[in-house]
N, C-alpha and C. Protein backbone atom coordinates (compact mmCIF):
# COMPACT_ATOMS: atom_id res chain seq x y z
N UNK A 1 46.37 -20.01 146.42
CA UNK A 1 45.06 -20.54 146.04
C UNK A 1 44.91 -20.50 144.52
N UNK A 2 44.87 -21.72 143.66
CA UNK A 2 44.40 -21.94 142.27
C UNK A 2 43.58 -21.17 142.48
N UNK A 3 43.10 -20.58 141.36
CA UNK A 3 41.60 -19.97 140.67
C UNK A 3 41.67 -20.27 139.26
N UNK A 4 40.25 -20.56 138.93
CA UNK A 4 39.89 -20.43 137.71
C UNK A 4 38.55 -20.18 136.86
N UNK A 5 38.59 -19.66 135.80
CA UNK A 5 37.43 -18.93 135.09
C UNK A 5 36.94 -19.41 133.75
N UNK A 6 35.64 -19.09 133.81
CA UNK A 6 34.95 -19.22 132.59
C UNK A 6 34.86 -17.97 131.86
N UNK A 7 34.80 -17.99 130.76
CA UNK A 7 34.60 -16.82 129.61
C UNK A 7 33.24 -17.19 128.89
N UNK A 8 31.88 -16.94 129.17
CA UNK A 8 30.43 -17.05 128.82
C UNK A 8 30.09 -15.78 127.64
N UNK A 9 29.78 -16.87 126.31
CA UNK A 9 29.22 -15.63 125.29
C UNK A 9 27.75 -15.39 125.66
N UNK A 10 27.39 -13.93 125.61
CA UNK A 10 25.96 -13.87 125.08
C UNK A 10 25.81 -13.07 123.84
N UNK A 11 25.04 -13.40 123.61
CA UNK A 11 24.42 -12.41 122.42
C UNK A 11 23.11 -12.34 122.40
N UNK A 12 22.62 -10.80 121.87
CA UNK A 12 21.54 -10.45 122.19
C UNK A 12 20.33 -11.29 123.14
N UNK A 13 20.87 -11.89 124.28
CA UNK A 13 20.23 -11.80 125.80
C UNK A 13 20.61 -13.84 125.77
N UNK A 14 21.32 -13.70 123.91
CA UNK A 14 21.05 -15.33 124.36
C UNK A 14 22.35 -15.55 124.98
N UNK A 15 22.20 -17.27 126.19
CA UNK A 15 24.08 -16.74 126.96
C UNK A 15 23.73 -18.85 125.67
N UNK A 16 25.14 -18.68 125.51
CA UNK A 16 25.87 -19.86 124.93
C UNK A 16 26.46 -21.17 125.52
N UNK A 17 25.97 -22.21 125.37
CA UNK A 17 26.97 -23.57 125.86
C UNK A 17 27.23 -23.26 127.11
N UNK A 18 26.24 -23.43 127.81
CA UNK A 18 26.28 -22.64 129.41
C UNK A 18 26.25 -24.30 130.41
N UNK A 19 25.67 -25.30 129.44
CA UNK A 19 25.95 -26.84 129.91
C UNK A 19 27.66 -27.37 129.92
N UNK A 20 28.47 -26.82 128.64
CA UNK A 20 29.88 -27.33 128.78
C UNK A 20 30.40 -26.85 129.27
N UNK A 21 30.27 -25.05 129.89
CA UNK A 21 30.97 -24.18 131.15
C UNK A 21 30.78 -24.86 132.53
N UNK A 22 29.25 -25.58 132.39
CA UNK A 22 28.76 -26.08 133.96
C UNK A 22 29.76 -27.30 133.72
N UNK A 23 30.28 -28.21 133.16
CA UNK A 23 30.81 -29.53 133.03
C UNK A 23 32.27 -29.26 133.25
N UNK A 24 32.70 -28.37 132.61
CA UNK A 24 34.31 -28.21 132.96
C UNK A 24 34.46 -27.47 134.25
N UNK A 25 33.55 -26.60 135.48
CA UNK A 25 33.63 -26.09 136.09
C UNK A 25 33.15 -27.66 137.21
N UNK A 26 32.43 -28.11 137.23
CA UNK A 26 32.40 -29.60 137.68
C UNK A 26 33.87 -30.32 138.15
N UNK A 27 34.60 -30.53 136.85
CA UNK A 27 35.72 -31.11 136.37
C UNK A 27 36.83 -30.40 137.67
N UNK A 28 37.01 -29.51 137.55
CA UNK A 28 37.73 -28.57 138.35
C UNK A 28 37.11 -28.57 140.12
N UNK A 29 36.05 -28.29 140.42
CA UNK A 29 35.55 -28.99 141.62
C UNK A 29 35.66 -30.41 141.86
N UNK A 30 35.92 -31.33 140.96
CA UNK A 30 35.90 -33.00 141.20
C UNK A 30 37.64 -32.60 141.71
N UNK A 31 37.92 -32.12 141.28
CA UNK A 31 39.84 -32.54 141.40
C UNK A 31 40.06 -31.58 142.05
N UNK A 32 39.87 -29.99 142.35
CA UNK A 32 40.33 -29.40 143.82
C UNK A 32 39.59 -29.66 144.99
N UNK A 33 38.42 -29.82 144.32
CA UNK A 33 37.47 -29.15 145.61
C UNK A 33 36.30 -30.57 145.90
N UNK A 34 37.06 -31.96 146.49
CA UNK A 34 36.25 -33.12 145.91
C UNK A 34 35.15 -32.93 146.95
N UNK A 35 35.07 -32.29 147.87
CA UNK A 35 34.11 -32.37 148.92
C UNK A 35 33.19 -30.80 148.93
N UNK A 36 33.15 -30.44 147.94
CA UNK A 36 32.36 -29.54 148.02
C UNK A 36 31.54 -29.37 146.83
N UNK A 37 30.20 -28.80 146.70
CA UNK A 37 28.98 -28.53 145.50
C UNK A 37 30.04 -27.64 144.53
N UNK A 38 29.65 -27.75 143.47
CA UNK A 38 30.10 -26.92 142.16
C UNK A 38 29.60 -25.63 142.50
N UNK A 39 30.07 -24.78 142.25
CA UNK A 39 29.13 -23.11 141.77
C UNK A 39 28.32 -23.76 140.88
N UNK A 40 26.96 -23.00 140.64
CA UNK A 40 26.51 -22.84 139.88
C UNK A 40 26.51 -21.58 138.60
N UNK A 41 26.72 -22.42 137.25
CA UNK A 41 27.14 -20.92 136.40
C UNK A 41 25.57 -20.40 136.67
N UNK A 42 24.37 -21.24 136.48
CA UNK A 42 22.89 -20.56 135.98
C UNK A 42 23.16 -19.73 136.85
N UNK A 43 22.78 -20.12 138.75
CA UNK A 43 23.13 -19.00 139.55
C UNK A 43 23.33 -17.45 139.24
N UNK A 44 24.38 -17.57 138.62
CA UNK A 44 25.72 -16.47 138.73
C UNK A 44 24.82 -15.60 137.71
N UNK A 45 24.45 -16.34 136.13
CA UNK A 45 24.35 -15.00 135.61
C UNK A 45 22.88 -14.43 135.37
N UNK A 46 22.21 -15.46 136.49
CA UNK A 46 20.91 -15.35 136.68
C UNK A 46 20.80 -13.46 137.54
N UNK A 47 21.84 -13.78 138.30
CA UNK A 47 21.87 -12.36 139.36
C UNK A 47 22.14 -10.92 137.93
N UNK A 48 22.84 -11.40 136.76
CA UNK A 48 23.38 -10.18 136.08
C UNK A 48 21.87 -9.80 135.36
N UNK A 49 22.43 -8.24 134.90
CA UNK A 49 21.32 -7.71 134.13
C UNK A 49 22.07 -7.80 132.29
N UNK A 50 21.77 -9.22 132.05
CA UNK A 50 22.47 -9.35 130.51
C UNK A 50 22.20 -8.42 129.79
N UNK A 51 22.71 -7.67 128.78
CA UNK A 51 22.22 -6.59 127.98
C UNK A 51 21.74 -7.67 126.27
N UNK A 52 20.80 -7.16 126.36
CA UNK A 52 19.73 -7.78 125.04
C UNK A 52 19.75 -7.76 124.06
N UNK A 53 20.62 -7.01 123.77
CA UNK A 53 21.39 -6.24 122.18
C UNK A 53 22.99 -6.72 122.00
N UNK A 54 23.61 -7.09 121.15
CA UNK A 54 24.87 -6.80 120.81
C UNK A 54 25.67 -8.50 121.41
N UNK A 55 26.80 -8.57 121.82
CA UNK A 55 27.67 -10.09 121.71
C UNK A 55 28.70 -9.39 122.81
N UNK A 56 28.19 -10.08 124.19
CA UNK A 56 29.41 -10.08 124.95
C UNK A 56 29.87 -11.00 125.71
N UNK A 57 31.24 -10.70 126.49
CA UNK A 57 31.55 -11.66 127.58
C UNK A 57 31.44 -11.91 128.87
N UNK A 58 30.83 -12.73 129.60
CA UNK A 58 30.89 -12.81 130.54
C UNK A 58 32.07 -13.69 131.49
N UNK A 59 32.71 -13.03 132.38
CA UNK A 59 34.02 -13.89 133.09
C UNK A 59 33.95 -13.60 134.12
N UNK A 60 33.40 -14.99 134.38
CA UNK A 60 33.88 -15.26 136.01
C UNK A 60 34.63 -16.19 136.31
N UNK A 61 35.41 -15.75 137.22
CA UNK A 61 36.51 -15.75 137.49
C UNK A 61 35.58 -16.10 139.42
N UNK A 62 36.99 -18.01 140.16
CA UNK A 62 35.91 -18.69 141.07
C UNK A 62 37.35 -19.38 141.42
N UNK A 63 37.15 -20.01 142.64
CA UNK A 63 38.10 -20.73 143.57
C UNK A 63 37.01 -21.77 144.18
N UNK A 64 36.81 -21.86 145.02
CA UNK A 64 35.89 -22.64 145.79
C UNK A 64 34.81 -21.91 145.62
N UNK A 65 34.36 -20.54 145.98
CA UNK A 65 33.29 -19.51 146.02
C UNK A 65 33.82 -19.26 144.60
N UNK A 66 33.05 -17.74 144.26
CA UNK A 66 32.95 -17.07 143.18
C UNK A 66 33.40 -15.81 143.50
N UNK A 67 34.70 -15.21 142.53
CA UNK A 67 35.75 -14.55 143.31
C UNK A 67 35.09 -13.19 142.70
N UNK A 68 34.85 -13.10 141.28
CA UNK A 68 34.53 -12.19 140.68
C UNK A 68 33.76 -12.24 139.74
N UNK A 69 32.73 -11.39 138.95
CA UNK A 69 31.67 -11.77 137.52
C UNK A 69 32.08 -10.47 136.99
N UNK A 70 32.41 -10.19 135.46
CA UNK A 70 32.60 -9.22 134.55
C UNK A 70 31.86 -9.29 133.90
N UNK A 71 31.19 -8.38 132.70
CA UNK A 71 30.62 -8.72 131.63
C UNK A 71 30.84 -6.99 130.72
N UNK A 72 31.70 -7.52 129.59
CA UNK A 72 32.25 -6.87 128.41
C UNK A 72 31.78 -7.07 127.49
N UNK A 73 31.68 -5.99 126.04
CA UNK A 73 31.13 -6.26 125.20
C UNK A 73 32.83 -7.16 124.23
N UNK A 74 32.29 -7.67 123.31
CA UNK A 74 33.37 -8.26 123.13
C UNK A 74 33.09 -8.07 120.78
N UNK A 75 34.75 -7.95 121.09
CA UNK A 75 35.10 -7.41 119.47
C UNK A 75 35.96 -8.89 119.12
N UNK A 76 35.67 -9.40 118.29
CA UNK A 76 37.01 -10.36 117.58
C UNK A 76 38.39 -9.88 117.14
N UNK A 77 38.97 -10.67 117.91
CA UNK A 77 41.02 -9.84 116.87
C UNK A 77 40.85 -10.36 115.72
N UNK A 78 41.12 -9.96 115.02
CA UNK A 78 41.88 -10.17 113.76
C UNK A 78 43.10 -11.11 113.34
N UNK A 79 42.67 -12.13 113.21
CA UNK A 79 43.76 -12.90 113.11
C UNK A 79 44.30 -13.26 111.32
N UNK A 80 45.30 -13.08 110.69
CA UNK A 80 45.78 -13.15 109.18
C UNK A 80 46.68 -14.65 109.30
N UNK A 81 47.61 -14.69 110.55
CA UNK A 81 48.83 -15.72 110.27
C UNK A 81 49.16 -15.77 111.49
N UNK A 82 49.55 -17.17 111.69
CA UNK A 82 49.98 -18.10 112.35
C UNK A 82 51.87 -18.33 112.66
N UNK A 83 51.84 -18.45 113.77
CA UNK A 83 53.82 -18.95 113.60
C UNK A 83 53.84 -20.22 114.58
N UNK A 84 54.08 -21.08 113.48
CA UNK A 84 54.70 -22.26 115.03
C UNK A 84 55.39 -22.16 115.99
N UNK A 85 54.86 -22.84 117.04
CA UNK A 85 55.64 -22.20 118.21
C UNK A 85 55.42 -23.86 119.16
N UNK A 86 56.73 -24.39 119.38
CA UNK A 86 56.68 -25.72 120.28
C UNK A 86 56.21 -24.89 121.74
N UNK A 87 55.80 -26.04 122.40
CA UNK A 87 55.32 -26.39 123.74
C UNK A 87 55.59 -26.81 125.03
N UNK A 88 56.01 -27.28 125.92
CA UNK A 88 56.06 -28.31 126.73
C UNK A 88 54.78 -27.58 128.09
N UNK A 89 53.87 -26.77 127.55
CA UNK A 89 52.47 -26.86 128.96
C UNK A 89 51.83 -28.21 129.07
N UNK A 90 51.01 -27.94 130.36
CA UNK A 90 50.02 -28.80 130.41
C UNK A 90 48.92 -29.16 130.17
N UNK A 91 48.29 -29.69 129.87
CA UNK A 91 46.62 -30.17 129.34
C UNK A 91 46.03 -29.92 130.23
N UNK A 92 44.83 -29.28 130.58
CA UNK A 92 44.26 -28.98 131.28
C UNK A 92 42.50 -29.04 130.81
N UNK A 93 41.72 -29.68 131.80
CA UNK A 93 40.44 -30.07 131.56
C UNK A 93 39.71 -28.60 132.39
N UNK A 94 39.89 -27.40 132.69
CA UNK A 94 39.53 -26.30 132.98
C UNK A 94 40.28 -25.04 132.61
N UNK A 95 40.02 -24.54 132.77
CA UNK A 95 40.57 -22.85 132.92
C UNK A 95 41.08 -22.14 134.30
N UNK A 96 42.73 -22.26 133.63
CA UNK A 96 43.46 -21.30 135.27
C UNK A 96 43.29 -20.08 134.67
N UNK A 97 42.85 -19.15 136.05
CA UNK A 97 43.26 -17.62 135.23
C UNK A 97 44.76 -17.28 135.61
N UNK A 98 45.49 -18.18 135.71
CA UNK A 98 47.16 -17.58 135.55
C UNK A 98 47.73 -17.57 134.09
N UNK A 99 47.41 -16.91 133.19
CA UNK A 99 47.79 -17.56 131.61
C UNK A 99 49.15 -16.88 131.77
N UNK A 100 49.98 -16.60 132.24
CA UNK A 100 51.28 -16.61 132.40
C UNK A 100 52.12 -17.11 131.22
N UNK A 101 51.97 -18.58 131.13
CA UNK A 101 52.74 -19.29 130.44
C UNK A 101 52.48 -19.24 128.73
N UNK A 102 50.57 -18.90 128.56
CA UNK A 102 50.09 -18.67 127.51
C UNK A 102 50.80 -17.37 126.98
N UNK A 103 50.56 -16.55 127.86
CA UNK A 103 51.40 -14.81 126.86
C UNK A 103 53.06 -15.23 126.15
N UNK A 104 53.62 -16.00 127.45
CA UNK A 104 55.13 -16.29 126.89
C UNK A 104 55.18 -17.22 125.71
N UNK A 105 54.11 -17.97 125.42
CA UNK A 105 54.37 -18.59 124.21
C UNK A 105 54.00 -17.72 123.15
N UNK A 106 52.41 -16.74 123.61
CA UNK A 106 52.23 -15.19 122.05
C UNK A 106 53.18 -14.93 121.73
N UNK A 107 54.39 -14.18 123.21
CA UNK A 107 55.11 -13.61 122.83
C UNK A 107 56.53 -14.12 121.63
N UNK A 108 56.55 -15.76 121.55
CA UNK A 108 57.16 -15.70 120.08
C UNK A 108 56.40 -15.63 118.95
N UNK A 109 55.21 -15.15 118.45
CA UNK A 109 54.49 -15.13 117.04
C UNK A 109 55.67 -14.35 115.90
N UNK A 110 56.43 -13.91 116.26
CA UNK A 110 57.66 -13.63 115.17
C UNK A 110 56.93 -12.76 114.62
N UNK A 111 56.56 -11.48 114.78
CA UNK A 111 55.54 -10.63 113.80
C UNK A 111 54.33 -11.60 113.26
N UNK A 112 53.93 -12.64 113.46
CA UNK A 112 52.51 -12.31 113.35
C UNK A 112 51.58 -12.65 114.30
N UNK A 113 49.89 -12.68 114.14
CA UNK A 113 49.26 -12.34 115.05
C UNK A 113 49.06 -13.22 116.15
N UNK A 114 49.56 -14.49 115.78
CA UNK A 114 48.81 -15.29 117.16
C UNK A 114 50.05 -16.75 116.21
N UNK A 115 50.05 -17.45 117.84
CA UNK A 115 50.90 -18.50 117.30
C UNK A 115 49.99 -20.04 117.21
N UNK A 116 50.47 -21.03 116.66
CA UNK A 116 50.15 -22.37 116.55
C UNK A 116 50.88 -23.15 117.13
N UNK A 117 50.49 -23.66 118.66
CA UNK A 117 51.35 -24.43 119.53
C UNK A 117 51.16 -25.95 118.73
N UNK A 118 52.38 -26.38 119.47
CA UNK A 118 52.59 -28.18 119.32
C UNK A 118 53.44 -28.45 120.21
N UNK A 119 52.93 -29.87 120.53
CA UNK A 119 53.75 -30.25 121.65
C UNK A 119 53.99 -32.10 121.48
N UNK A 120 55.45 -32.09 121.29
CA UNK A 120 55.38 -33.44 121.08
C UNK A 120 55.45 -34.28 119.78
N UNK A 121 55.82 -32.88 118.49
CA UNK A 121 55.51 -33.18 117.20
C UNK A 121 53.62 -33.03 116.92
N UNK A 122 52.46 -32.56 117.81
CA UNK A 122 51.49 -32.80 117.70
C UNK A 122 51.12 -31.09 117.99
N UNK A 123 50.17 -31.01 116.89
CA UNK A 123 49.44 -29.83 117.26
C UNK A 123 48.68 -29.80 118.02
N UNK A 124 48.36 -28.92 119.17
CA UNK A 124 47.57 -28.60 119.86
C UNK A 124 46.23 -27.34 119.98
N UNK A 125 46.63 -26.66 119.47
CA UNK A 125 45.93 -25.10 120.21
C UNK A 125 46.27 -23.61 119.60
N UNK A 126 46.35 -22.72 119.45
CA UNK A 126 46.56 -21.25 119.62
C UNK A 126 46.47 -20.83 120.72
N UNK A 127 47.30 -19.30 121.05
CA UNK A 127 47.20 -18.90 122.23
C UNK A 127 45.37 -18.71 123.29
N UNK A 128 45.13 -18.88 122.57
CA UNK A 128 43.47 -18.68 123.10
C UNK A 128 42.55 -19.24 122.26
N UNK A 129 42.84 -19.80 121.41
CA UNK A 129 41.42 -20.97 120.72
C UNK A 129 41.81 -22.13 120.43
N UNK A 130 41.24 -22.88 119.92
CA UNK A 130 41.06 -24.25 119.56
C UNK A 130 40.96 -24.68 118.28
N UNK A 131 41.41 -25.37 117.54
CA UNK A 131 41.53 -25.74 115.87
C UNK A 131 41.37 -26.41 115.99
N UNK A 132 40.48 -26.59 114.04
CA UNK A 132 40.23 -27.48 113.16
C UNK A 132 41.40 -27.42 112.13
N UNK A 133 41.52 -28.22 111.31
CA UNK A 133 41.87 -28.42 110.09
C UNK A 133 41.55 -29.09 108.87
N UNK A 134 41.21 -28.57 107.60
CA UNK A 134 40.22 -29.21 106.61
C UNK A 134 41.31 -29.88 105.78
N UNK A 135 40.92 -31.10 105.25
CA UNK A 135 41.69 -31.53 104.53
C UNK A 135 40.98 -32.14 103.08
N UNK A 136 39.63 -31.45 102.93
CA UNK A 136 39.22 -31.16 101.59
C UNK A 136 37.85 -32.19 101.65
N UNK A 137 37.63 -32.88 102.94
CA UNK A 137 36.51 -33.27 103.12
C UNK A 137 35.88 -33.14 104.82
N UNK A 138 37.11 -33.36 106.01
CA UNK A 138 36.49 -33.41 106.97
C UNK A 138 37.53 -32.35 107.80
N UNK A 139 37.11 -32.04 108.67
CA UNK A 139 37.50 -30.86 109.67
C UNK A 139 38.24 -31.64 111.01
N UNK A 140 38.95 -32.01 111.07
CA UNK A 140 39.73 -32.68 112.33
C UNK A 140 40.30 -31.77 113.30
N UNK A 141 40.14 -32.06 114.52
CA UNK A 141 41.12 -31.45 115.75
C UNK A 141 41.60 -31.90 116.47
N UNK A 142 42.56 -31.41 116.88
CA UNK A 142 43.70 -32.38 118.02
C UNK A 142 42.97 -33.39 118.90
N UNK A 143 43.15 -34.37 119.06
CA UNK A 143 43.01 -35.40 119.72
C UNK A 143 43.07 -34.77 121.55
N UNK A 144 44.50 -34.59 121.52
CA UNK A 144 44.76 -33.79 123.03
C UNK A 144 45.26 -31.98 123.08
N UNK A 145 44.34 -31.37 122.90
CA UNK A 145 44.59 -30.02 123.16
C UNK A 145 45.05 -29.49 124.59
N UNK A 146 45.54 -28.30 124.43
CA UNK A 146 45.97 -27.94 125.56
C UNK A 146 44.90 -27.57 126.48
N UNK A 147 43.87 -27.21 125.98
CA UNK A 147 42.70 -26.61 126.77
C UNK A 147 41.43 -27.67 125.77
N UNK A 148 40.58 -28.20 126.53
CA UNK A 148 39.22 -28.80 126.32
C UNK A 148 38.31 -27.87 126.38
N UNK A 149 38.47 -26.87 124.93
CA UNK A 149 36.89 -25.76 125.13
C UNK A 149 35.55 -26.82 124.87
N UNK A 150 34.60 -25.08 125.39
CA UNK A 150 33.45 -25.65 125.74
C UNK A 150 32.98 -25.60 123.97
N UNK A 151 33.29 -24.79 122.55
CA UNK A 151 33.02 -24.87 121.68
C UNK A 151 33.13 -26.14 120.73
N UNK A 152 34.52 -26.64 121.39
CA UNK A 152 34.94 -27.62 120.78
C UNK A 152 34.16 -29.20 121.29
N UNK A 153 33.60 -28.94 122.57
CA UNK A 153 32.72 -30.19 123.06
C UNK A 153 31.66 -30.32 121.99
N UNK A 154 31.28 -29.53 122.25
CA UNK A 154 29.71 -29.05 121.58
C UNK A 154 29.62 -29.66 119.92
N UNK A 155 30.99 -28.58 119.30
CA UNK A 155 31.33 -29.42 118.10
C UNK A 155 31.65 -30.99 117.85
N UNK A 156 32.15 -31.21 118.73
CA UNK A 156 32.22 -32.64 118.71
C UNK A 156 31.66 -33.83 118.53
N UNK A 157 30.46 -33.34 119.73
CA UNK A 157 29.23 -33.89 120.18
C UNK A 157 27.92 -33.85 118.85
N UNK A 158 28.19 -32.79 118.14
CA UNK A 158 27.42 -32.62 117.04
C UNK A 158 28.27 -33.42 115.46
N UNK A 159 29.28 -33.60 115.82
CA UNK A 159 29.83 -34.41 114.43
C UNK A 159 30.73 -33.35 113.34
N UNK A 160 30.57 -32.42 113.69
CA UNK A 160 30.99 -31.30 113.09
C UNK A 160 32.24 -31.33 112.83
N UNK A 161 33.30 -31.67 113.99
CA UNK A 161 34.73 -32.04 113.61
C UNK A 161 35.04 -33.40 114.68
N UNK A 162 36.01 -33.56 114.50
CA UNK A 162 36.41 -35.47 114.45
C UNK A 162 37.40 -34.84 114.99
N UNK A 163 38.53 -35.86 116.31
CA UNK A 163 39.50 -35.73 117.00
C UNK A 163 40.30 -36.54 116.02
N UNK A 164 41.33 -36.34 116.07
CA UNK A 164 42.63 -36.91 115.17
C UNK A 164 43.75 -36.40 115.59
N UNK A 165 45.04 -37.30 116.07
CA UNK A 165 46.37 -36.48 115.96
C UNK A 165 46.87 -35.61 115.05
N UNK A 166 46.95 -34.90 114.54
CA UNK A 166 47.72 -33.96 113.80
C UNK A 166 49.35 -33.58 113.78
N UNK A 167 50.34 -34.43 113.39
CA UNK A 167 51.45 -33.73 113.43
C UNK A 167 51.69 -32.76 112.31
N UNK A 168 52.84 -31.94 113.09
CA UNK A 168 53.35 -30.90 112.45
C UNK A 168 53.50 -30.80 110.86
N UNK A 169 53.94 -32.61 110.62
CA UNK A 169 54.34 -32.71 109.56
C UNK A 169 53.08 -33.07 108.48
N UNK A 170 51.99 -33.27 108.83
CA UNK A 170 50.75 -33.66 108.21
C UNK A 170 50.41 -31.88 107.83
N UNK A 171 50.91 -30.97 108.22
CA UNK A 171 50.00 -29.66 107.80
C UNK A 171 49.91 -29.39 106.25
N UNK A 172 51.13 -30.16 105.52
CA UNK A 172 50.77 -30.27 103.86
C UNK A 172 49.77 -30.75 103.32
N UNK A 173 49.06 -31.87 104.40
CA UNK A 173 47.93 -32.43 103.41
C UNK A 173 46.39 -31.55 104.05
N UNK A 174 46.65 -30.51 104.35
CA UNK A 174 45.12 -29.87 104.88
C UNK A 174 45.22 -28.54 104.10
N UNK A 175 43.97 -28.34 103.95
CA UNK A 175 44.05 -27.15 102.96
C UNK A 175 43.55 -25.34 103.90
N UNK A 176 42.58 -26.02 105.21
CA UNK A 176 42.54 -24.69 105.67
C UNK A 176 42.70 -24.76 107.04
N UNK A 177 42.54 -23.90 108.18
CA UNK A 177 42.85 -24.14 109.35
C UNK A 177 41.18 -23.09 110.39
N UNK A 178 40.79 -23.32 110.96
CA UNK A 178 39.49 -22.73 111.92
C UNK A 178 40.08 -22.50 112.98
N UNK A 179 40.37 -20.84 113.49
CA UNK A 179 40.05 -21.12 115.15
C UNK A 179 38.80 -20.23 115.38
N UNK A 180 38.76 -21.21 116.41
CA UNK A 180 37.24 -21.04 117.47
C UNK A 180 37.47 -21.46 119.01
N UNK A 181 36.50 -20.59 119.97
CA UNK A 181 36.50 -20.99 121.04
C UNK A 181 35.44 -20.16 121.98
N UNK A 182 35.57 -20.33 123.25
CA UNK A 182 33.79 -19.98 123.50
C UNK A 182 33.03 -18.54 122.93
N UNK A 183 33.87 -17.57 122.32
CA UNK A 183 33.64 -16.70 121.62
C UNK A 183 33.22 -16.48 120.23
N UNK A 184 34.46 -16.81 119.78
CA UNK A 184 34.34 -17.09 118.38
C UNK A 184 33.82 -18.23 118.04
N UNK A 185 32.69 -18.49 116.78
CA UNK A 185 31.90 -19.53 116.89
C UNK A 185 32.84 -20.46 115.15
N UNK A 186 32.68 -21.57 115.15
CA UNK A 186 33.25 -22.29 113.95
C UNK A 186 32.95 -21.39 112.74
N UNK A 187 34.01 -21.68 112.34
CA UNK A 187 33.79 -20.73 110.54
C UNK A 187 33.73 -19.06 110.57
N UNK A 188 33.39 -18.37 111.64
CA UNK A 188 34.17 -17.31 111.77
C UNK A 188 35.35 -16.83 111.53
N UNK A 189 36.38 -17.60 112.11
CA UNK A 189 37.78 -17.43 111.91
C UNK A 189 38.57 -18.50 110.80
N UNK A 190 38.84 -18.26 109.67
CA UNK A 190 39.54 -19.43 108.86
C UNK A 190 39.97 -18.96 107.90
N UNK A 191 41.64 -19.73 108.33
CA UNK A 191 42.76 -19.08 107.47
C UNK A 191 43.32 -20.44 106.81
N UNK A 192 43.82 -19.91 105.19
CA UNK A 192 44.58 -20.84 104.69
C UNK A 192 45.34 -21.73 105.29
N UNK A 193 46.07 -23.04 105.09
CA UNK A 193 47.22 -23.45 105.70
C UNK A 193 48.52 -22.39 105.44
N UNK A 194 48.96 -21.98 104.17
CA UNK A 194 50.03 -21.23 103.85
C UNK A 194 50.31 -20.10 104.82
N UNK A 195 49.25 -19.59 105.77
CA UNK A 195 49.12 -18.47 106.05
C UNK A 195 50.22 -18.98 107.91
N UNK A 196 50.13 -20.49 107.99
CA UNK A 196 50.96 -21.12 109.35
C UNK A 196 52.67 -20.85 108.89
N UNK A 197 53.31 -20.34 109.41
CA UNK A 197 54.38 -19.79 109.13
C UNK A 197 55.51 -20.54 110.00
């Protein structure tokens, strides 16, 4: 049995982009589950007692029903540098919780903290967020990422960053790089290009 999960920020009692969790959890009921109602996320964290103070996560984790609900306070890693790291996964318009294939690609970052997938000559993703790249006026992101976050809709939808192919070989003409994803919010995380290894 597929399963798959959402990762829901709140902070102090507010919960985040709880419309693009309901849309990609949709997405995933249209294509396994075509004959049956979506979960509802409101539902779910309507039942929790959110804590009112502080920035955490909520993950639930759902198949047809709703398998499991967590809720952690949540710290940002630290991210300094980047290592390219080719690809051949799949695109996916939801969230499997098998990231299996995601750890085996961390696991080449070559000593550093997190890698920069591509697939195809085309950038895609980090092991767990989603990029921009500035190129001294506009903020572009992959056209086809490996994962369609719910941060990156949102951004989208607001004008904030622009879809564009990105190859490997274009990373000379951008000057910085953003990751973000339903946690980390834009401009939080942003590292030089030099720092992609």
């Amino acid at each position: 049995m597929c399963q798959f999960f959402e990762s829901i920020k709140t902070k102090d009692g507010l919960i985040f982009r709880l419309k693009y969790h309901q849309l990609r959890v949709n997405k995933a009921f249209e294509i396994y589950y075509p004959t049956m109602q979506p979960i509802s996320l409101f539902d779910e964290l309507n039942k929790l007692n959110i804590p009112q103070e502080g920035t955490y996560k909520c993950r639930i984790v759902y198949s047809e029903t709703v398998q499991s609900v967590e809720i952690t306070p949540y710290i940002m890693r630290e991210i300094k540098s980047l290592k390219l790291v080719e690809t051949y996964l799949e695109s996916y318009k939801y969230k499997i919780e098998d990231r299996t294939v995601y750890k085996a690609a961390f696991e080449q970052r070559a000593g550093c903290d997190d890698v920069l997938l591509y697939k195809n000559g085309l950038l895609t993703d980090t092991s767990y967020s989603n990029i921009a790249l500035f190129d001294g006026e506009n903020w572009h992101t992959p056209q086809f990422p490996l994962l369609y976050g719910t941060n990156r809709a949102e951004l989208i939808e607001r004008g904030t960053i622009v879809e564009k192919d990105i190859r490997v070989s274009d990373l000379k003409k951008y000057k910085r790089i953003a990751l973000f994803n339903a946690m980390i919010e834009f401009g939080e995380l942003i590292l030089d290009t030099d720092k992609i290894l």
